[in-house]
C-alpha atoms as a PDB file:
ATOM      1  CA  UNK A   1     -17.054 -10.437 -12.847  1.00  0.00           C
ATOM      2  CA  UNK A   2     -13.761 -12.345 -13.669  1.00  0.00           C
ATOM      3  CA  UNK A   3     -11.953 -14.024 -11.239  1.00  0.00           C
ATOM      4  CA  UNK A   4      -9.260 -12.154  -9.292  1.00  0.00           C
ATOM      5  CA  UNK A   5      -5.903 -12.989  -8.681  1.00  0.00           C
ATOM      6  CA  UNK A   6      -3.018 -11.857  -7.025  1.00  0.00           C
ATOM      7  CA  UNK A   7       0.646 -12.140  -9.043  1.00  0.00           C
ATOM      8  CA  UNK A   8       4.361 -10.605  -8.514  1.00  0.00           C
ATOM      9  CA  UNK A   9       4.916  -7.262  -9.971  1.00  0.00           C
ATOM     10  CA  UNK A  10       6.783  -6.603 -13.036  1.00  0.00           C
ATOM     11  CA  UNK A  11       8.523  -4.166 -14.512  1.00  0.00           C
ATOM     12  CA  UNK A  12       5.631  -4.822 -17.483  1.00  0.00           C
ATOM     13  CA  UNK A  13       2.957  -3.598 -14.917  1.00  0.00           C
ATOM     14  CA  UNK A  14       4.520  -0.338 -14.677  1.00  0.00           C
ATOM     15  CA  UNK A  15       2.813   1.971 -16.781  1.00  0.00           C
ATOM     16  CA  UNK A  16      -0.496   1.052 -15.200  1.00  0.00           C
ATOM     17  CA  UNK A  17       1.036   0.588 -11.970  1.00  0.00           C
ATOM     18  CA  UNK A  18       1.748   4.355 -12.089  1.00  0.00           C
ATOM     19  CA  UNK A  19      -1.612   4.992 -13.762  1.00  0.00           C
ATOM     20  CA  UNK A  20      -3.083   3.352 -10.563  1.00  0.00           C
ATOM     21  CA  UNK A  21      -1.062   5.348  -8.418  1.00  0.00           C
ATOM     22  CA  UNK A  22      -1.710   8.816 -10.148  1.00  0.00           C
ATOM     23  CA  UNK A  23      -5.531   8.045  -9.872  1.00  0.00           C
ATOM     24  CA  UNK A  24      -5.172   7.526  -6.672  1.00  0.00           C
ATOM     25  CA  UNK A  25      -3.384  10.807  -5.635  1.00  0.00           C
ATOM     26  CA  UNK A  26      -5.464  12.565  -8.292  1.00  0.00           C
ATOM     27  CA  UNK A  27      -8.574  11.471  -5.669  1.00  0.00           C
ATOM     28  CA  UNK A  28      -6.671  13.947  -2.704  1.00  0.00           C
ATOM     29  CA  UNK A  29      -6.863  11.269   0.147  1.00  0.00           C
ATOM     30  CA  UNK A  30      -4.169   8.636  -0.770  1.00  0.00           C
ATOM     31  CA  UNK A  31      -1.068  10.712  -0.096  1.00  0.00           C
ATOM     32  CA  UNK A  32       0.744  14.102   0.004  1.00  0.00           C
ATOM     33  CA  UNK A  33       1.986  13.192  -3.153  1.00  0.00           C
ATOM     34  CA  UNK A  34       0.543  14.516  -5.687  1.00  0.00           C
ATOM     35  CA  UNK A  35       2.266  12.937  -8.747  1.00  0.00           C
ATOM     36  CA  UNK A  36       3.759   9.481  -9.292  1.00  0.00           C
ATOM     37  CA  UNK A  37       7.236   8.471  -9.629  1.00  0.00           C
ATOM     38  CA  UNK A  38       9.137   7.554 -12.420  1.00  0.00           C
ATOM     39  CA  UNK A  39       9.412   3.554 -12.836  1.00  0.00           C
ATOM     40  CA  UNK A  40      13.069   3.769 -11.912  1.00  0.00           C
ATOM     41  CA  UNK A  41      11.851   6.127  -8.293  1.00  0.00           C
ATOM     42  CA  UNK A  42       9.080   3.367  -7.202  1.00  0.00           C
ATOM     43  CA  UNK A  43      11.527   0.763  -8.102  1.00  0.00           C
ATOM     44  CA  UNK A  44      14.479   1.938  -6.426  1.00  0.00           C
ATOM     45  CA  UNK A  45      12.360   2.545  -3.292  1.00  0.00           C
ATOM     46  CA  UNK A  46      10.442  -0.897  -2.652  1.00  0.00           C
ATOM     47  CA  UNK A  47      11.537  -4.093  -1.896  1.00  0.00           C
ATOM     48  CA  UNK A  48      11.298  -6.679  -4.795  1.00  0.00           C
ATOM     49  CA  UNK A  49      10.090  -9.641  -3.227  1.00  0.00           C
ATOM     50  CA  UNK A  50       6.974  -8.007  -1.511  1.00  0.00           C
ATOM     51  CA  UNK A  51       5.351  -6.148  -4.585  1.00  0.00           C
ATOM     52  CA  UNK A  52       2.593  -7.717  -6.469  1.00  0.00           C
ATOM     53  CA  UNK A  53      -0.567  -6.790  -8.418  1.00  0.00           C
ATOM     54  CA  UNK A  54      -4.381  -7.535  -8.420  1.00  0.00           C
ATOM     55  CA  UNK A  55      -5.186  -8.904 -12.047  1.00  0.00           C
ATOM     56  CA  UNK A  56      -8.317 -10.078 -13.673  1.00  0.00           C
ATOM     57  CA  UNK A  57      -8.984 -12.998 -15.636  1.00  0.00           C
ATOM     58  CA  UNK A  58      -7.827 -11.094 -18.565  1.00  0.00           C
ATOM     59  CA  UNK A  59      -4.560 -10.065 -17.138  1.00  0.00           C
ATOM     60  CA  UNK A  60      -5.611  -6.547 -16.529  1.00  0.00           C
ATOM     61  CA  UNK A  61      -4.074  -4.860 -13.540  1.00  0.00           C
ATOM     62  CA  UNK A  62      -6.795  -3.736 -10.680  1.00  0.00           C
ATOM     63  CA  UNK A  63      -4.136  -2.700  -7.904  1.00  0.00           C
ATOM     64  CA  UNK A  64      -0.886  -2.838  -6.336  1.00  0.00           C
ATOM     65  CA  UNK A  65       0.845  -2.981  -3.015  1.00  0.00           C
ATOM     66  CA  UNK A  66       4.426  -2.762  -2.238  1.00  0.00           C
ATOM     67  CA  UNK A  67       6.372  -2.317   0.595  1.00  0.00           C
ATOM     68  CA  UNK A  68       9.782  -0.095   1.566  1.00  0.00           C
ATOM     69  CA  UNK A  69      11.933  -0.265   3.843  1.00  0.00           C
ATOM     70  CA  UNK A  70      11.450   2.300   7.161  1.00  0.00           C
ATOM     71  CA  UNK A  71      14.825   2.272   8.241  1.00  0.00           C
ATOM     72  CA  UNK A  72      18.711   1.390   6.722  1.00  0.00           C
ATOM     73  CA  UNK A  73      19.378   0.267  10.774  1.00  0.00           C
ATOM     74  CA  UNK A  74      20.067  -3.817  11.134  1.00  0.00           C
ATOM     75  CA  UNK A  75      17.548  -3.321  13.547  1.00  0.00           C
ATOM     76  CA  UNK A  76      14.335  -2.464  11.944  1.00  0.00           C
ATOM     77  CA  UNK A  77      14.857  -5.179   9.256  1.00  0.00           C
ATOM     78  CA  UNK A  78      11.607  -6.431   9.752  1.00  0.00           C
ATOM     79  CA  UNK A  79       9.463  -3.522   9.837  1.00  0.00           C
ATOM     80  CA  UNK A  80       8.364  -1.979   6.611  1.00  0.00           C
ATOM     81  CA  UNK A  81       6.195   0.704   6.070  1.00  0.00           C
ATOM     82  CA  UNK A  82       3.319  -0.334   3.177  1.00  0.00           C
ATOM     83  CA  UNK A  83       1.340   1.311   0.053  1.00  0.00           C
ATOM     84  CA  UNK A  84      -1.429  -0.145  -1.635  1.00  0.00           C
ATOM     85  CA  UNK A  85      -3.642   1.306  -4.254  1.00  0.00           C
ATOM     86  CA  UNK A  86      -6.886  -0.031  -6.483  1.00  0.00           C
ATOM     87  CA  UNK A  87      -8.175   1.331  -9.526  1.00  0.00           C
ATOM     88  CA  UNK A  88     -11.139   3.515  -8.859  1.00  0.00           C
ATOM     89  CA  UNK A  89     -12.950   1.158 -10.951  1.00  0.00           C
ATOM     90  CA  UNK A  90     -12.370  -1.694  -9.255  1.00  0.00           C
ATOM     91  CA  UNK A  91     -12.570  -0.493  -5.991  1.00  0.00           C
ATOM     92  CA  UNK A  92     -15.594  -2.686  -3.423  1.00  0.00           C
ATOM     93  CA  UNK A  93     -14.402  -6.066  -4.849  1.00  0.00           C
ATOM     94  CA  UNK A  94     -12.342  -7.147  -2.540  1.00  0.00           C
ATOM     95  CA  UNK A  95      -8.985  -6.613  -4.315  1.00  0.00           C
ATOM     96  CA  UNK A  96      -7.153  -4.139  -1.403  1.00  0.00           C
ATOM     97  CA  UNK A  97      -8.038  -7.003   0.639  1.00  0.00           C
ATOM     98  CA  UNK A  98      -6.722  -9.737  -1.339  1.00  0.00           C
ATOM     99  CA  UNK A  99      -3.744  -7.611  -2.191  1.00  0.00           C
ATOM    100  CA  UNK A 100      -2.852  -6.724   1.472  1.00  0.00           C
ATOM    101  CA  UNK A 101      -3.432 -10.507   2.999  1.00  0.00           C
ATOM    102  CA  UNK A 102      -1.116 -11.817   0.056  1.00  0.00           C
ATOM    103  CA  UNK A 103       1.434  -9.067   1.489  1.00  0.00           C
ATOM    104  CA  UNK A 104       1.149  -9.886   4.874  1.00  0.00           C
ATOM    105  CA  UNK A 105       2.114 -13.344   3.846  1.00  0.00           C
ATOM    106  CA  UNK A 106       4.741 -12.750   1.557  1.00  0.00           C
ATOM    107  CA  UNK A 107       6.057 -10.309   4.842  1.00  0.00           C
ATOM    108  CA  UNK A 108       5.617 -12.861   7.458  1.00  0.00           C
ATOM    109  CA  UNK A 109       7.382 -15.884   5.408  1.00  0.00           C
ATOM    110  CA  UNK A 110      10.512 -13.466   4.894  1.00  0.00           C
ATOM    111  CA  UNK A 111      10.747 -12.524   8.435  1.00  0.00           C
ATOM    112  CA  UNK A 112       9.280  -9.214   8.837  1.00  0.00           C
ATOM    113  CA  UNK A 113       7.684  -8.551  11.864  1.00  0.00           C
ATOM    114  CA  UNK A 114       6.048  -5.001  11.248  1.00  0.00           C
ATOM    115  CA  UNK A 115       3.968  -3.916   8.645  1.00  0.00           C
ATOM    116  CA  UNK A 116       3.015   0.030   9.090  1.00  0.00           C
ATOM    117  CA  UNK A 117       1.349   2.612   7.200  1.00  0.00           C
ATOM    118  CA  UNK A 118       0.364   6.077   7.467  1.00  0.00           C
ATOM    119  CA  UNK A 119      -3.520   6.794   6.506  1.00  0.00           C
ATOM    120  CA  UNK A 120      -5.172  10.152   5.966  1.00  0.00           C
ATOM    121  CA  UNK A 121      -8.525  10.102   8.746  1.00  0.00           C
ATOM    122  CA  UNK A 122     -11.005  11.030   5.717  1.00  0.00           C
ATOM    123  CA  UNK A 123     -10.204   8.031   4.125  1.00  0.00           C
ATOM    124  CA  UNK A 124     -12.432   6.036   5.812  1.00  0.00           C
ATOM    125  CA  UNK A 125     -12.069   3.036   3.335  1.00  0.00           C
ATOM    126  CA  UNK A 126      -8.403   2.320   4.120  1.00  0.00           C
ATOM    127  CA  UNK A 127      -9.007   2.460   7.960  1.00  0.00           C
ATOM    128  CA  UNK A 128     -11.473  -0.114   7.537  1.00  0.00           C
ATOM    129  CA  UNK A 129      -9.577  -2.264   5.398  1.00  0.00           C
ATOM    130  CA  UNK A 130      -6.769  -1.993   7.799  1.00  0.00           C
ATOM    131  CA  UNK A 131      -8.130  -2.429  10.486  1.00  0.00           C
ATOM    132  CA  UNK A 132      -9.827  -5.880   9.380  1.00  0.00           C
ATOM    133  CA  UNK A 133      -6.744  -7.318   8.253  1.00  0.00           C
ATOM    134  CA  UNK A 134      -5.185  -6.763  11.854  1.00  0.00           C
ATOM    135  CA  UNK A 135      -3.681  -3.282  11.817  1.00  0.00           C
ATOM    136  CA  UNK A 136      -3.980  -0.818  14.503  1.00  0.00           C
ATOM    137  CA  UNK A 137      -3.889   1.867  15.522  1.00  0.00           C
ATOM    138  CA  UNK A 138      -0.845   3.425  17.317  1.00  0.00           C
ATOM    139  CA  UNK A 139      -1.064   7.495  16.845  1.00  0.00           C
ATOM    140  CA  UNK A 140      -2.197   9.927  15.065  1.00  0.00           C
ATOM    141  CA  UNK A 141       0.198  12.625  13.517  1.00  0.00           C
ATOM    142  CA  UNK A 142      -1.812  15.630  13.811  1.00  0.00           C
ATOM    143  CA  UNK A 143      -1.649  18.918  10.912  1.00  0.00           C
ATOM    144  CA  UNK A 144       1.903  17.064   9.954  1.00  0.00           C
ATOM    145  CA  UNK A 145       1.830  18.408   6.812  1.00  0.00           C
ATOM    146  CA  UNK A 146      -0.484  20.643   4.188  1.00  0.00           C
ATOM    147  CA  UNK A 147      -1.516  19.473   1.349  1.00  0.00           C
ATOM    148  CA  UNK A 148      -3.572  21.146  -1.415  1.00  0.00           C
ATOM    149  CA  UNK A 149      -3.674  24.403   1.393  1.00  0.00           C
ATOM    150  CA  UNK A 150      -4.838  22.316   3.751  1.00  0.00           C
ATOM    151  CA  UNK A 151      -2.885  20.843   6.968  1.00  0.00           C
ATOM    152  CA  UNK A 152      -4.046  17.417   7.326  1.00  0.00           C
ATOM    153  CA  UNK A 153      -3.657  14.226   9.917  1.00  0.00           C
ATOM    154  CA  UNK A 154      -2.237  11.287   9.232  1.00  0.00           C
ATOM    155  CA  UNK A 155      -3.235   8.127  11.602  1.00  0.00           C
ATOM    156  CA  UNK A 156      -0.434   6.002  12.107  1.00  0.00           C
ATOM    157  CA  UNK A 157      -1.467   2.344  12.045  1.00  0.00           C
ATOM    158  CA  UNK A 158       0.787  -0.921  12.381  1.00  0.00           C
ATOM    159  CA  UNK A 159       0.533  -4.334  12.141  1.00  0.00           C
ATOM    160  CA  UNK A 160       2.374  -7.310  14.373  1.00  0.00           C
ATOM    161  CA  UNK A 161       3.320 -10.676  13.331  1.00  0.00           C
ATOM    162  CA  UNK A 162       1.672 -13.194  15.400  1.00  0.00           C
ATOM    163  CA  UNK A 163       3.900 -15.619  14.418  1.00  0.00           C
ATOM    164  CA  UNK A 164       7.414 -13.354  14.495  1.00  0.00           C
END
Protein backbone atom coordinates (compact mmCIF):
# COMPACT_ATOMS: atom_id res chain seq x y z
CA UNK A 1 0.00 0.00 0.00
CA UNK A 2 1.26 3.59 -0.82
CA UNK A 3 1.95 5.91 1.67
CA UNK A 4 -0.83 8.20 2.91
CA UNK A 5 -0.91 11.69 3.28
CA UNK A 6 -2.97 14.32 4.36
CA UNK A 7 -3.09 17.81 2.03
CA UNK A 8 -5.48 21.07 1.83
CA UNK A 9 -8.49 20.71 -0.28
CA UNK A 10 -8.88 22.16 -3.60
CA UNK A 11 -11.28 23.16 -5.70
CA UNK A 12 -9.39 20.32 -8.15
CA UNK A 13 -10.51 17.61 -5.57
CA UNK A 14 -14.01 18.36 -6.13
CA UNK A 15 -15.39 16.01 -8.42
CA UNK A 16 -14.11 13.13 -6.33
CA UNK A 17 -14.69 14.94 -3.27
CA UNK A 18 -18.41 14.72 -4.17
CA UNK A 19 -17.92 11.20 -5.55
CA UNK A 20 -16.70 10.38 -1.95
CA UNK A 21 -19.50 12.00 -0.46
CA UNK A 22 -22.30 10.43 -2.73
CA UNK A 23 -20.78 6.93 -1.88
CA UNK A 24 -21.03 7.62 1.30
CA UNK A 25 -24.77 8.63 1.49
CA UNK A 26 -25.43 6.02 -1.20
CA UNK A 27 -24.25 3.44 1.92
CA UNK A 28 -27.65 4.89 4.13
CA UNK A 29 -25.65 5.53 7.44
CA UNK A 30 -23.55 8.71 6.73
CA UNK A 31 -26.35 11.26 6.65
CA UNK A 32 -30.00 12.21 5.90
CA UNK A 33 -28.75 13.43 2.85
CA UNK A 34 -29.16 11.54 0.29
CA UNK A 35 -27.40 13.39 -2.59
CA UNK A 36 -24.32 15.63 -2.64
CA UNK A 37 -24.06 19.21 -3.17
CA UNK A 38 -23.02 21.09 -5.94
CA UNK A 39 -19.18 22.29 -5.62
CA UNK A 40 -20.39 25.84 -5.17
CA UNK A 41 -23.12 24.33 -1.95
CA UNK A 42 -20.11 22.38 -0.05
CA UNK A 43 -17.98 25.32 -0.72
CA UNK A 44 -20.11 28.01 0.36
CA UNK A 45 -20.87 26.02 3.55
CA UNK A 46 -17.30 25.02 5.04
CA UNK A 47 -14.66 26.90 6.25
CA UNK A 48 -11.54 27.10 3.94
CA UNK A 49 -8.78 26.74 6.16
CA UNK A 50 -10.00 23.44 7.88
CA UNK A 51 -10.77 21.22 4.72
CA UNK A 52 -8.27 18.80 3.49
CA UNK A 53 -8.05 15.39 1.77
CA UNK A 54 -6.49 11.87 2.34
CA UNK A 55 -4.25 11.18 -0.85
CA UNK A 56 -2.10 8.32 -1.86
CA UNK A 57 1.24 8.25 -3.15
CA UNK A 58 -0.22 8.72 -6.50
CA UNK A 59 -2.22 11.73 -5.67
CA UNK A 60 -5.46 9.91 -5.62
CA UNK A 61 -8.04 11.19 -3.20
CA UNK A 62 -9.11 8.48 -0.31
CA UNK A 63 -11.26 10.99 1.90
CA UNK A 64 -12.18 14.27 3.09
CA UNK A 65 -13.12 16.20 6.16
CA UNK A 66 -14.28 19.67 6.47
CA UNK A 67 -15.73 21.64 8.93
CA UNK A 68 -18.81 24.47 9.07
CA UNK A 69 -19.60 26.75 11.09
CA UNK A 70 -22.63 25.88 13.89
CA UNK A 71 -23.57 29.23 14.57
CA UNK A 72 -23.28 33.11 12.81
CA UNK A 73 -23.20 34.29 16.90
CA UNK A 74 -19.54 35.96 17.95
CA UNK A 75 -19.96 33.56 20.49
CA UNK A 76 -19.73 30.14 19.13
CA UNK A 77 -16.70 31.11 16.96
CA UNK A 78 -14.89 28.30 18.05
CA UNK A 79 -17.20 25.53 17.83
CA UNK A 80 -17.75 23.88 14.51
CA UNK A 81 -19.72 21.10 13.72
CA UNK A 82 -17.49 18.38 11.42
CA UNK A 83 -17.96 15.86 8.29
CA UNK A 84 -15.61 13.41 7.23
CA UNK A 85 -15.95 10.75 4.65
CA UNK A 86 -13.49 7.78 3.10
CA UNK A 87 -13.87 6.00 0.02
CA UNK A 88 -15.43 2.65 0.59
CA UNK A 89 -12.35 1.32 -0.80
CA UNK A 90 -10.12 2.68 1.33
CA UNK A 91 -11.90 2.42 4.31
CA UNK A 92 -9.68 0.18 7.57
CA UNK A 93 -6.43 2.05 6.68
CA UNK A 94 -6.34 4.46 8.90
CA UNK A 95 -7.21 7.47 6.69
CA UNK A 96 -10.59 8.84 8.86
CA UNK A 97 -8.09 8.80 11.49
CA UNK A 98 -5.36 10.60 9.93
CA UNK A 99 -7.87 12.92 8.36
CA UNK A 100 -9.68 13.82 11.66
CA UNK A 101 -6.27 14.26 13.93
CA UNK A 102 -4.91 16.62 11.04
CA UNK A 103 -8.40 18.53 11.63
CA UNK A 104 -8.26 18.67 15.12
CA UNK A 105 -4.97 20.37 14.66
CA UNK A 106 -5.64 22.62 12.02
CA UNK A 107 -8.94 23.53 14.62
CA UNK A 108 -6.96 23.89 17.70
CA UNK A 109 -4.04 26.18 16.07
CA UNK A 110 -6.93 28.60 14.76
CA UNK A 111 -8.62 28.84 18.01
CA UNK A 112 -11.53 26.65 17.94
CA UNK A 113 -12.45 25.15 20.95
CA UNK A 114 -15.34 22.67 19.87
CA UNK A 115 -15.36 20.22 17.36
CA UNK A 116 -19.00 18.39 17.16
CA UNK A 117 -20.70 16.03 15.02
CA UNK A 118 -23.84 14.26 14.74
CA UNK A 119 -23.46 10.26 14.10
CA UNK A 120 -26.18 7.82 13.13
CA UNK A 121 -25.97 4.77 16.23
CA UNK A 122 -25.67 1.95 13.38
CA UNK A 123 -22.66 3.34 12.30
CA UNK A 124 -20.62 1.77 14.58
CA UNK A 125 -17.33 2.67 12.69
CA UNK A 126 -17.62 6.45 13.17
CA UNK A 127 -18.42 6.08 16.96
CA UNK A 128 -15.34 4.28 17.31
CA UNK A 129 -13.26 6.49 15.41
CA UNK A 130 -14.64 9.31 17.39
CA UNK A 131 -14.49 8.27 20.24
CA UNK A 132 -10.60 7.38 20.01
CA UNK A 133 -9.67 10.64 18.83
CA UNK A 134 -11.30 12.25 22.06
CA UNK A 135 -14.94 12.87 21.20
CA UNK A 136 -17.78 12.17 23.39
CA UNK A 137 -20.57 11.68 23.87
CA UNK A 138 -23.11 14.38 24.98
CA UNK A 139 -26.84 13.16 23.78
CA UNK A 140 -28.53 11.36 21.71
CA UNK A 141 -31.31 12.93 19.42
CA UNK A 142 -33.78 10.29 19.37
CA UNK A 143 -36.34 9.46 15.91
CA UNK A 144 -35.16 13.29 14.92
CA UNK A 145 -35.77 12.69 11.61
CA UNK A 146 -36.84 9.74 8.89
CA UNK A 147 -34.90 8.83 6.46
CA UNK A 148 -35.46 6.25 3.68
CA UNK A 149 -39.13 5.56 5.82
CA UNK A 150 -37.38 5.09 8.64
CA UNK A 151 -37.08 7.55 11.84
CA UNK A 152 -33.63 7.27 12.96
CA UNK A 153 -31.22 8.58 16.05
CA UNK A 154 -28.59 10.61 15.77
CA UNK A 155 -25.86 10.56 18.79
CA UNK A 156 -24.56 13.81 19.37
CA UNK A 157 -20.84 13.69 20.11
CA UNK A 158 -18.29 16.67 20.80
CA UNK A 159 -14.94 17.23 21.24
CA UNK A 160 -12.98 19.87 23.77
CA UNK A 161 -9.76 21.53 23.28
CA UNK A 162 -7.43 20.67 25.96
CA UNK A 163 -5.41 23.34 25.20
CA UNK A 164 -8.36 26.21 24.45
Amino acid sequence: MAEITVRPMSVDDADRVLAIYQAGLDGGDASFETTAPTWAAFDAARLPQHRFVAVDGHGAVLGWVAVSPTSTRPVYAGVVEHSIYVDPAARGQGVARLLLDTLITSTEAAGIWTIQSGVFGENTASLTLHQRAGFRVIGVRERVGCHHGRWRDVILLERRSRSI
